[in-house]
N, C-alpha and C. Protein backbone atom coordinates (compact mmCIF):
# COMPACT_ATOMS: atom_id res chain seq x y z
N UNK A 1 100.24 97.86 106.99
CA UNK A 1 100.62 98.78 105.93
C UNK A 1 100.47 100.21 106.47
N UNK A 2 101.67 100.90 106.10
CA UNK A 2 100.95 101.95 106.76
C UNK A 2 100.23 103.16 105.88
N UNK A 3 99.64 103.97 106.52
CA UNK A 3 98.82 105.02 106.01
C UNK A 3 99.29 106.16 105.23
N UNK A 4 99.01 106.78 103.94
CA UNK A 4 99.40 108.30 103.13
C UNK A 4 99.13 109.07 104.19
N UNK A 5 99.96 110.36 104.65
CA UNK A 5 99.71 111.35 105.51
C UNK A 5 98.68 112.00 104.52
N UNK A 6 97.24 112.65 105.02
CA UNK A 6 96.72 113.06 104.39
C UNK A 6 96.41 114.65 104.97
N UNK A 7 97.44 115.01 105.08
CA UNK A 7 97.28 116.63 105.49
C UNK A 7 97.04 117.94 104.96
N UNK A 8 96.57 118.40 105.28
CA UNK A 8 95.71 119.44 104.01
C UNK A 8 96.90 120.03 103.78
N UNK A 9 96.61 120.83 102.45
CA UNK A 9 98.17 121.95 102.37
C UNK A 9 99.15 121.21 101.33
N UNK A 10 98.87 119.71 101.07
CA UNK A 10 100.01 118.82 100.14
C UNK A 10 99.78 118.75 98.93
N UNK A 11 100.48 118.89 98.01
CA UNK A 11 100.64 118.87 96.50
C UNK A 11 100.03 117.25 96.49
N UNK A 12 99.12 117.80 95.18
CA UNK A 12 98.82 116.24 94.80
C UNK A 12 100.13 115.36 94.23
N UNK A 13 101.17 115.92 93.73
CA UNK A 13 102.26 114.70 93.63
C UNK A 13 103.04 114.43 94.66
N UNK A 14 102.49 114.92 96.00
CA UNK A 14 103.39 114.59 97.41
C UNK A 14 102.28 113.13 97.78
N UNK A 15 101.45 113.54 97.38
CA UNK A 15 100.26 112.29 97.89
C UNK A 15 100.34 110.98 96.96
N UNK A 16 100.52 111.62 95.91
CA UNK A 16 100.61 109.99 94.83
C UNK A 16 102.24 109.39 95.11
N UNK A 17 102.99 110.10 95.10
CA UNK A 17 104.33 109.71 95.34
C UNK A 17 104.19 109.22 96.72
N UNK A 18 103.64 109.21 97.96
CA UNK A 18 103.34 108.59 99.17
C UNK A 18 102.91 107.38 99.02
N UNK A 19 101.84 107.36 98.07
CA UNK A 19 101.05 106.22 98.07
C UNK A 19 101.67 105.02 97.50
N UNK A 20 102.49 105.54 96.19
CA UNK A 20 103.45 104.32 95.72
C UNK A 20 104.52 104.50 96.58
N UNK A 21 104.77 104.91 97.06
CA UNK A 21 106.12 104.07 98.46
C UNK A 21 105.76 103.53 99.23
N UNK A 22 104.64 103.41 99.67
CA UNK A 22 103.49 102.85 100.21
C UNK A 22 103.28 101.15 99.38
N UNK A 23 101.98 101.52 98.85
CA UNK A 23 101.83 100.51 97.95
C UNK A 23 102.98 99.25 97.16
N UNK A 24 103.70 99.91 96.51
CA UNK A 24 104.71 99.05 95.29
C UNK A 24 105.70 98.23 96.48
N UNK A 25 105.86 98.39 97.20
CA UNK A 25 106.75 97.54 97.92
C UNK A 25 106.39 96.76 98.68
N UNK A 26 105.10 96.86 98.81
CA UNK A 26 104.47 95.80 100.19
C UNK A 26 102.96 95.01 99.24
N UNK A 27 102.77 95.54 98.46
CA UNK A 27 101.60 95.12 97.93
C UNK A 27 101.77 93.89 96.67
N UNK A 28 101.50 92.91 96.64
CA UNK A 28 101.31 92.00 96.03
C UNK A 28 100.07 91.84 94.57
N UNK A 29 99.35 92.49 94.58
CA UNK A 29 97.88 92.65 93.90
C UNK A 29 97.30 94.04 94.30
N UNK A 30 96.90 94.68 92.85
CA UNK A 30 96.44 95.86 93.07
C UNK A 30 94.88 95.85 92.71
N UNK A 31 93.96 96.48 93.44
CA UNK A 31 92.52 96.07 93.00
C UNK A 31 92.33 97.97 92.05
N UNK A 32 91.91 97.81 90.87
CA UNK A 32 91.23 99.18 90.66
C UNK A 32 89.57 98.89 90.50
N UNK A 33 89.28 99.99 91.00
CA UNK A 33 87.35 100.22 91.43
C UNK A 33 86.72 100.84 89.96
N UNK A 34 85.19 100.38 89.90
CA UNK A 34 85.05 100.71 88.76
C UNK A 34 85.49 102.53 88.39
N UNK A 35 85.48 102.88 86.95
CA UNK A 35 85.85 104.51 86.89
C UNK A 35 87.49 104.88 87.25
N UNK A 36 87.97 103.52 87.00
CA UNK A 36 89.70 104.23 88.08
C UNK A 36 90.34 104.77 86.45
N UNK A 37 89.60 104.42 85.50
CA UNK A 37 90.34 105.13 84.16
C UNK A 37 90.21 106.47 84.57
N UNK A 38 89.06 107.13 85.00
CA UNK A 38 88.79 108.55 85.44
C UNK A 38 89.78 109.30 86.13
N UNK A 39 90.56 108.66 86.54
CA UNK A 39 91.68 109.11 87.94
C UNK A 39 92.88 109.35 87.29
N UNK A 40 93.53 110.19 86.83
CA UNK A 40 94.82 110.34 86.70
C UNK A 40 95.83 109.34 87.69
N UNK A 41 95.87 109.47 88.80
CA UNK A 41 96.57 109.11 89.94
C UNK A 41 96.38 107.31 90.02
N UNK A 42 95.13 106.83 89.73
CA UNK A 42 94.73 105.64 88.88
C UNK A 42 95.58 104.57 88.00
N UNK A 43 95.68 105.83 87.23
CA UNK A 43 96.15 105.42 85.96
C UNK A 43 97.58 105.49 85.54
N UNK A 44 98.37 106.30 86.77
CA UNK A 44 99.61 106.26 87.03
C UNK A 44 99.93 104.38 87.72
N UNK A 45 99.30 104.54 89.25
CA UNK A 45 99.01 103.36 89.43
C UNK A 45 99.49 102.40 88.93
N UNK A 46 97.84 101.97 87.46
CA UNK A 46 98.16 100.88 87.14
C UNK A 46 98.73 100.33 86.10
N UNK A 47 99.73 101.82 85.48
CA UNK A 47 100.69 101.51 84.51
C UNK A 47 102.04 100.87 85.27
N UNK A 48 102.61 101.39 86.64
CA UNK A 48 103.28 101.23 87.34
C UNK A 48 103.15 99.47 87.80
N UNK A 49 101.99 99.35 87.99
CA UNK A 49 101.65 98.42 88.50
C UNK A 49 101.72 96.85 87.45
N UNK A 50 101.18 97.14 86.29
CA UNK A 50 101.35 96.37 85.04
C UNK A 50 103.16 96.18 84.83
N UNK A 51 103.69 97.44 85.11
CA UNK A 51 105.33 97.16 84.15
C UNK A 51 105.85 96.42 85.74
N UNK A 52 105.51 96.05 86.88
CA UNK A 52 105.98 95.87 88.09
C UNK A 52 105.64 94.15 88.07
N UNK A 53 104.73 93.76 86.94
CA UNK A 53 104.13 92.78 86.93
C UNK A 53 103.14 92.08 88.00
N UNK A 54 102.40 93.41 88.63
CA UNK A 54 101.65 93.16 89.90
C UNK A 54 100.41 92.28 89.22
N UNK A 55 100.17 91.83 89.76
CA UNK A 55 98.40 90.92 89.70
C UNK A 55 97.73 92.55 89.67
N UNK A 56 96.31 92.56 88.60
CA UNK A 56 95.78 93.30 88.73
C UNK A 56 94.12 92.84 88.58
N UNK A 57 93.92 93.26 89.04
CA UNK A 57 92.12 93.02 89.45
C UNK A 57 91.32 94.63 88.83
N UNK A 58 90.45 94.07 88.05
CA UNK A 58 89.09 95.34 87.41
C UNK A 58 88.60 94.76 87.63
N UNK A 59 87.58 94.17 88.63
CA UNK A 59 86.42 93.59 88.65
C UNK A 59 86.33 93.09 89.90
N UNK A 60 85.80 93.06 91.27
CA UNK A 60 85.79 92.67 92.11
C UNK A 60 85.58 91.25 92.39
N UNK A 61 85.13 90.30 91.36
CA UNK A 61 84.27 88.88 91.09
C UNK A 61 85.75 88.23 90.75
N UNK A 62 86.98 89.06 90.81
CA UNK A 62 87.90 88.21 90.01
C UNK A 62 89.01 88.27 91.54
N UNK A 63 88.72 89.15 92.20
CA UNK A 63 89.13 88.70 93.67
C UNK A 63 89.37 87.91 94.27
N UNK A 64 90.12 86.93 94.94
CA UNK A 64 89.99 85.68 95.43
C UNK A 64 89.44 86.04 96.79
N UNK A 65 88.66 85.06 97.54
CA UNK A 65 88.30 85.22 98.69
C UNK A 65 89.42 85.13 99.78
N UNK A 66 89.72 85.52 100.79
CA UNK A 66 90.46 85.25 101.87
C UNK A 66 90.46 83.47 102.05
N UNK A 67 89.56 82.53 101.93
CA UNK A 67 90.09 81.11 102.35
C UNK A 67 90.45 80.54 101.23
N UNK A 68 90.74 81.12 99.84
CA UNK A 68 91.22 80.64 98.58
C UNK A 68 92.24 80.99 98.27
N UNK A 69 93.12 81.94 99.15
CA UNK A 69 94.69 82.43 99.00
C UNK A 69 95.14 81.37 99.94
């Protein structure tokens, strides 16, 4: 996957708009960490992520392990 350029100097909607061209096309399951309601950029996320019908994970316990996929 590759990496958000994280270069100083960038509008925060150059960075969230990175991250979902990033993310939404390669990602299968989105994990949010506790507090991600706190995050604007979050919460863009995992509205995006819900209408995309991604698997979504709040809770790390609801994770599957790597030998259970």
């Amino acid at each position: 996957m590759k990496l958000v350029d994280q270069a100083e100097g960038r509008a925060y909607n150059e960075y969230l708009l990175d991250a979902l061209r990033v993310m939404m096309p390669e990602a299968e399951a989105v994990y949010f960490m506790d507090n991600w309601i706190d995050s604007k950029g979050a919460r863009i996320e995992f509205a995006i992520a819900n209408e995309l019908d991604m698997t979504i994970y709040t809770s790390f316990d609801e994770v599957p392990k790597a030998e259970e996929v």
